[in-house]
Protein backbone atom coordinates (compact mmCIF):
# COMPACT_ATOMS: atom_id res chain seq x y z
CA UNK A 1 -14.67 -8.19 3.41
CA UNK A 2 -17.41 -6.98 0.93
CA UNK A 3 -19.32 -6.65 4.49
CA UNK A 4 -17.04 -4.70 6.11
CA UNK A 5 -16.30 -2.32 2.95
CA UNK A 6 -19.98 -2.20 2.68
CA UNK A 7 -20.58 -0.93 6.25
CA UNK A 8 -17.39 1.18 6.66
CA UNK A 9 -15.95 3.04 4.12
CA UNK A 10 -16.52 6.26 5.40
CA UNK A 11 -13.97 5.23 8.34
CA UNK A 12 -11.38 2.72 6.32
CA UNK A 13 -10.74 5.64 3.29
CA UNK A 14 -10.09 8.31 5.69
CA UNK A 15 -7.84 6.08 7.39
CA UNK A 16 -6.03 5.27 4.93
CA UNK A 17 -5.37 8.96 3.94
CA UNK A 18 -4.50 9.78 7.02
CA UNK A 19 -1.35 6.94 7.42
CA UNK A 20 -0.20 7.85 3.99
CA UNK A 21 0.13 11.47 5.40
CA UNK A 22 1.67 10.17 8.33
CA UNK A 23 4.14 7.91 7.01
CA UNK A 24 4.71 9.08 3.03
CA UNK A 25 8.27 10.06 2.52
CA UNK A 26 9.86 8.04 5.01
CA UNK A 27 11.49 4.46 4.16
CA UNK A 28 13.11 3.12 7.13
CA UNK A 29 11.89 3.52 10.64
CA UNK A 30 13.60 5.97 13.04
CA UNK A 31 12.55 7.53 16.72
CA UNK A 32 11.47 10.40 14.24
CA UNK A 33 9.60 8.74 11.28
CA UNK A 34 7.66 5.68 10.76
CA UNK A 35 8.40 3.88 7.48
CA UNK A 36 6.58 4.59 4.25
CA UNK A 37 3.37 2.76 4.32
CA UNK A 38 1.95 3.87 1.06
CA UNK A 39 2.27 0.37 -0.49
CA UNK A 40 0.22 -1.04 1.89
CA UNK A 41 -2.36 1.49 1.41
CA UNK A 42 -2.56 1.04 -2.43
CA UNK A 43 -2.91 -2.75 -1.53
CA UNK A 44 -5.62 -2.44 1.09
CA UNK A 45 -7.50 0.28 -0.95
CA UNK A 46 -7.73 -2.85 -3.69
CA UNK A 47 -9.03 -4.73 -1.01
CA UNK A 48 -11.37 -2.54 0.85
CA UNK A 49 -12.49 0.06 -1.34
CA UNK A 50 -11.91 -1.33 -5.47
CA UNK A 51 -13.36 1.48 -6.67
CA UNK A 52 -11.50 3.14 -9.93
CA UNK A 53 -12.14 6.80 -8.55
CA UNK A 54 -10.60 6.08 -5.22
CA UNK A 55 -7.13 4.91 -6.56
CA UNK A 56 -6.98 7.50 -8.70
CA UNK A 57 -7.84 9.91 -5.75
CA UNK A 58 -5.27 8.05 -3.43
CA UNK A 59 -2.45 8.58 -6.24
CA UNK A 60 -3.41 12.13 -6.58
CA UNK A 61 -2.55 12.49 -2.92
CA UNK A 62 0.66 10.85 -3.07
CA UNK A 63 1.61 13.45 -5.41
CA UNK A 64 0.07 15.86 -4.12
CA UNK A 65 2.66 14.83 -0.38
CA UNK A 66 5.24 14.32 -2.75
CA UNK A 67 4.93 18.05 -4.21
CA UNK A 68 4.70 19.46 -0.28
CA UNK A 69 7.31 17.58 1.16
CA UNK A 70 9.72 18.86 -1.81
CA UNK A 71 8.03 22.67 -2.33
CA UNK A 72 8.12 23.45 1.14
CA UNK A 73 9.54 20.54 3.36
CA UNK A 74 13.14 20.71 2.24
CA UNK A 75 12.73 17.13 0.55
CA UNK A 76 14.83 15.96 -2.21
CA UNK A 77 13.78 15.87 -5.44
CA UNK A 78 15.81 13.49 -6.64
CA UNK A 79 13.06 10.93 -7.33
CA UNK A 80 10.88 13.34 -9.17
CA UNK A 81 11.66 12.68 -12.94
CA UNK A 82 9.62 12.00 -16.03
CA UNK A 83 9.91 8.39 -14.59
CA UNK A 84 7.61 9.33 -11.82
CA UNK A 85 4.99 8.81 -14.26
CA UNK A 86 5.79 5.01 -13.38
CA UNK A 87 4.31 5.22 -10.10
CA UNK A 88 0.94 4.82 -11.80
CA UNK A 89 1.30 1.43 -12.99
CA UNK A 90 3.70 0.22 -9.67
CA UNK A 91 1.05 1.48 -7.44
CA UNK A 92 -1.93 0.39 -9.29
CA UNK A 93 -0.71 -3.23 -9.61
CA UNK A 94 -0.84 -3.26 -5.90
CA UNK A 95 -4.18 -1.52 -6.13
CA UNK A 96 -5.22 -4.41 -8.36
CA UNK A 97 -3.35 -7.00 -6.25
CA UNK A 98 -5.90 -6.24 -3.22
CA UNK A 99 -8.87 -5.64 -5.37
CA UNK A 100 -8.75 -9.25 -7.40
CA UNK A 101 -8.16 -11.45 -3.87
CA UNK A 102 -11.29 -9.75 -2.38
CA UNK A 103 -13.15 -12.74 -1.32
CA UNK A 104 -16.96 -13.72 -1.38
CA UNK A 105 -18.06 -13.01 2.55
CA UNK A 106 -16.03 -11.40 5.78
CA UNK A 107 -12.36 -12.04 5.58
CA UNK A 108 -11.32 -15.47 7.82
CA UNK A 109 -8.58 -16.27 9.25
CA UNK A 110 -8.03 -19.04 6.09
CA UNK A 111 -7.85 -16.24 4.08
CA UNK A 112 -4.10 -14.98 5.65
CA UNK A 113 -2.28 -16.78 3.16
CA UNK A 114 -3.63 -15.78 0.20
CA UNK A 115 -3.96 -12.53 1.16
CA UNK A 116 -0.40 -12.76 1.74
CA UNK A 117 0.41 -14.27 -1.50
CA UNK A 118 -1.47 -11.63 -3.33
CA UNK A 119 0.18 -8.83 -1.20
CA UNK A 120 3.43 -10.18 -2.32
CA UNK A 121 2.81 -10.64 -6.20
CA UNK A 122 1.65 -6.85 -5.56
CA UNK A 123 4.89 -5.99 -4.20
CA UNK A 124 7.22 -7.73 -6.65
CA UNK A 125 5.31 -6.08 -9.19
CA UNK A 126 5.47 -2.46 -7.44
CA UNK A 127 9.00 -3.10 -7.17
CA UNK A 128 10.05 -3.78 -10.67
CA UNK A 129 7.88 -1.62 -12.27
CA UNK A 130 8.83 1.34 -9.84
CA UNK A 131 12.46 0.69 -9.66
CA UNK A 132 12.90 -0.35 -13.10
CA UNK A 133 11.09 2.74 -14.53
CA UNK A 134 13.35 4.98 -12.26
CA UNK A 135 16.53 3.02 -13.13
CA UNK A 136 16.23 2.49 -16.71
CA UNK A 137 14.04 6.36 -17.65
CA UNK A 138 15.28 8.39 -15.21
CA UNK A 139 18.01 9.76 -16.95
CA UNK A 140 19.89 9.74 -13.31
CA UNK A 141 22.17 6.73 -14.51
CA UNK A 142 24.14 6.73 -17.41
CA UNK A 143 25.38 3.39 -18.23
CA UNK A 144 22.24 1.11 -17.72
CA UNK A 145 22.72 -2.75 -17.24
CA UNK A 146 19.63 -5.68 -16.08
CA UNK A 147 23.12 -6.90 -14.07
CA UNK A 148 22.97 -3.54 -12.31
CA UNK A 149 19.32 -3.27 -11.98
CA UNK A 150 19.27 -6.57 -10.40
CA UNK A 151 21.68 -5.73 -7.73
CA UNK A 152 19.97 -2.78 -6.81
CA UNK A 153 16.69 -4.48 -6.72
CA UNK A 154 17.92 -6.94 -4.61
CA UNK A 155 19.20 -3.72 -2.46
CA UNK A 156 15.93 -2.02 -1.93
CA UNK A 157 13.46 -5.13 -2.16
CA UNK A 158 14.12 -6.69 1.07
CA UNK A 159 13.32 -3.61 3.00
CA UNK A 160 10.03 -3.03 0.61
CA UNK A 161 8.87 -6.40 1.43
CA UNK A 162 9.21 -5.78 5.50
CA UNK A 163 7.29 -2.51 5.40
CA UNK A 164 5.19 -4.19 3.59
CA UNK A 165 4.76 -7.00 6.51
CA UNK A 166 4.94 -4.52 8.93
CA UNK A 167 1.91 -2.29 7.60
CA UNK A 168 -0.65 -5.41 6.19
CA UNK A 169 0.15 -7.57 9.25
CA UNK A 170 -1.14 -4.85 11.49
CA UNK A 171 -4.39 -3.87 9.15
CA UNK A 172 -5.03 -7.83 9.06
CA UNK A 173 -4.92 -7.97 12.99
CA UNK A 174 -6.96 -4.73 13.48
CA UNK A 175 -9.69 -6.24 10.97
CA UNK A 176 -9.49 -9.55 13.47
CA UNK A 177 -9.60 -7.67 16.39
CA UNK A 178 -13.04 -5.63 14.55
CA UNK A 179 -14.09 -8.55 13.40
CA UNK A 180 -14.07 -10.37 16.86
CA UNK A 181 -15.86 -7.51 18.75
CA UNK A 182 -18.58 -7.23 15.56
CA UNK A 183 -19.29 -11.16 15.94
CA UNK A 184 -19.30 -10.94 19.93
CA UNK A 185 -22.01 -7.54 19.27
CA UNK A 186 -24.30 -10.06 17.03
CA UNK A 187 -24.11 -12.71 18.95
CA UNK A 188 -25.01 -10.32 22.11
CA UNK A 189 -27.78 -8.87 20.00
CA UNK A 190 -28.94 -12.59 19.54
CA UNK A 191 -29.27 -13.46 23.02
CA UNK A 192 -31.12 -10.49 24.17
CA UNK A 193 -33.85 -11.07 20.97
């Protein structure tokens, strides 16, 4: 990967940005919306592009969609408490996640599992830290319990974990498919030297 991030950030950081304005806001997948694939953006970033600057850049735009969607797009702010402050940490251990698998040379495909694994440690993480902050320093619930908390985590986790699958299984087969075409252009290159 350190190849490809070398080479390419001016197109993966961009792209990035532009499916976290596509998608931000939206959970669950209708004819109208695609799910939220912000997750999967922190994660990748991590992976791609580790640089400090660029998640704090990336977060500012989250908040930055958040502020839009609820200032002029008639969006809920429901979320937005002091506990949105929690976002930080849920998002950067994701972030982190991505940026402490990157591996030595181009990503293989014997690197889908751990990828995988690391994604998912990422997620677990997001999840509790971003749920529990909300839950437990919200304000938005009175009577607090980890009971509770537990049964709503088990609520929302399931469909953070297939967004998440959704969203990294299709970067991982885009890099393969870039990957594929960049080894078939060096090994056309090699042939015509």
């Amino acid at each position: 990967m350190r190849q490809l991030n070398q080479s390419h950030p001016m197109i993966i950081a961009p792209l990035l940005a532009l499916v976290m304005l596509a998608t931000r806001g939206h959970h669950d997948f209708s004819p109208l919306h695609l799910p939220d694939a912000s997750w999967a953006v922190f994660f990748l970033l991590g992976l791609y592009l580790p640089q400090r600057w660029l998640f704090a850049l990336f977060f500012l735009l989250a908040a930055g969609i958040d502020y839009v969607a609820i200032t002029w797009g008639g969006v809920s702010s429901f979320c937005v408490t002091g506990a949105y402050l929690f976002l930080i940490p849920a998002y950067g251990a994701l972030w982190f996640s991505g940026r402490i698998y990157r591996p030595q040379s181009n990503l293989s495909f014997g690197d889908l599992i751990p990828v995988a694994l690391y994604a998912l440690g990422g997620t677990l993480a997001c999840e509790l830290i971003s749920s529990g902050g909300f839950y437990f320093f919200s304000g938005r619930f009175v009577d607090t319990s980890l009971a509770e908390f537990a049964g709503r985590l088990m609520t929302y986790l399931p469909g953070s974990l297939k967004n998440q699958a959704l969203y990294l299984g299709l970067a991982m087969l885009i890099h393969t498919m870039f990957s594929l075409v960049r080894l078939k252009l060096i090994r056309n290159q090699g042939l015509a030297g």
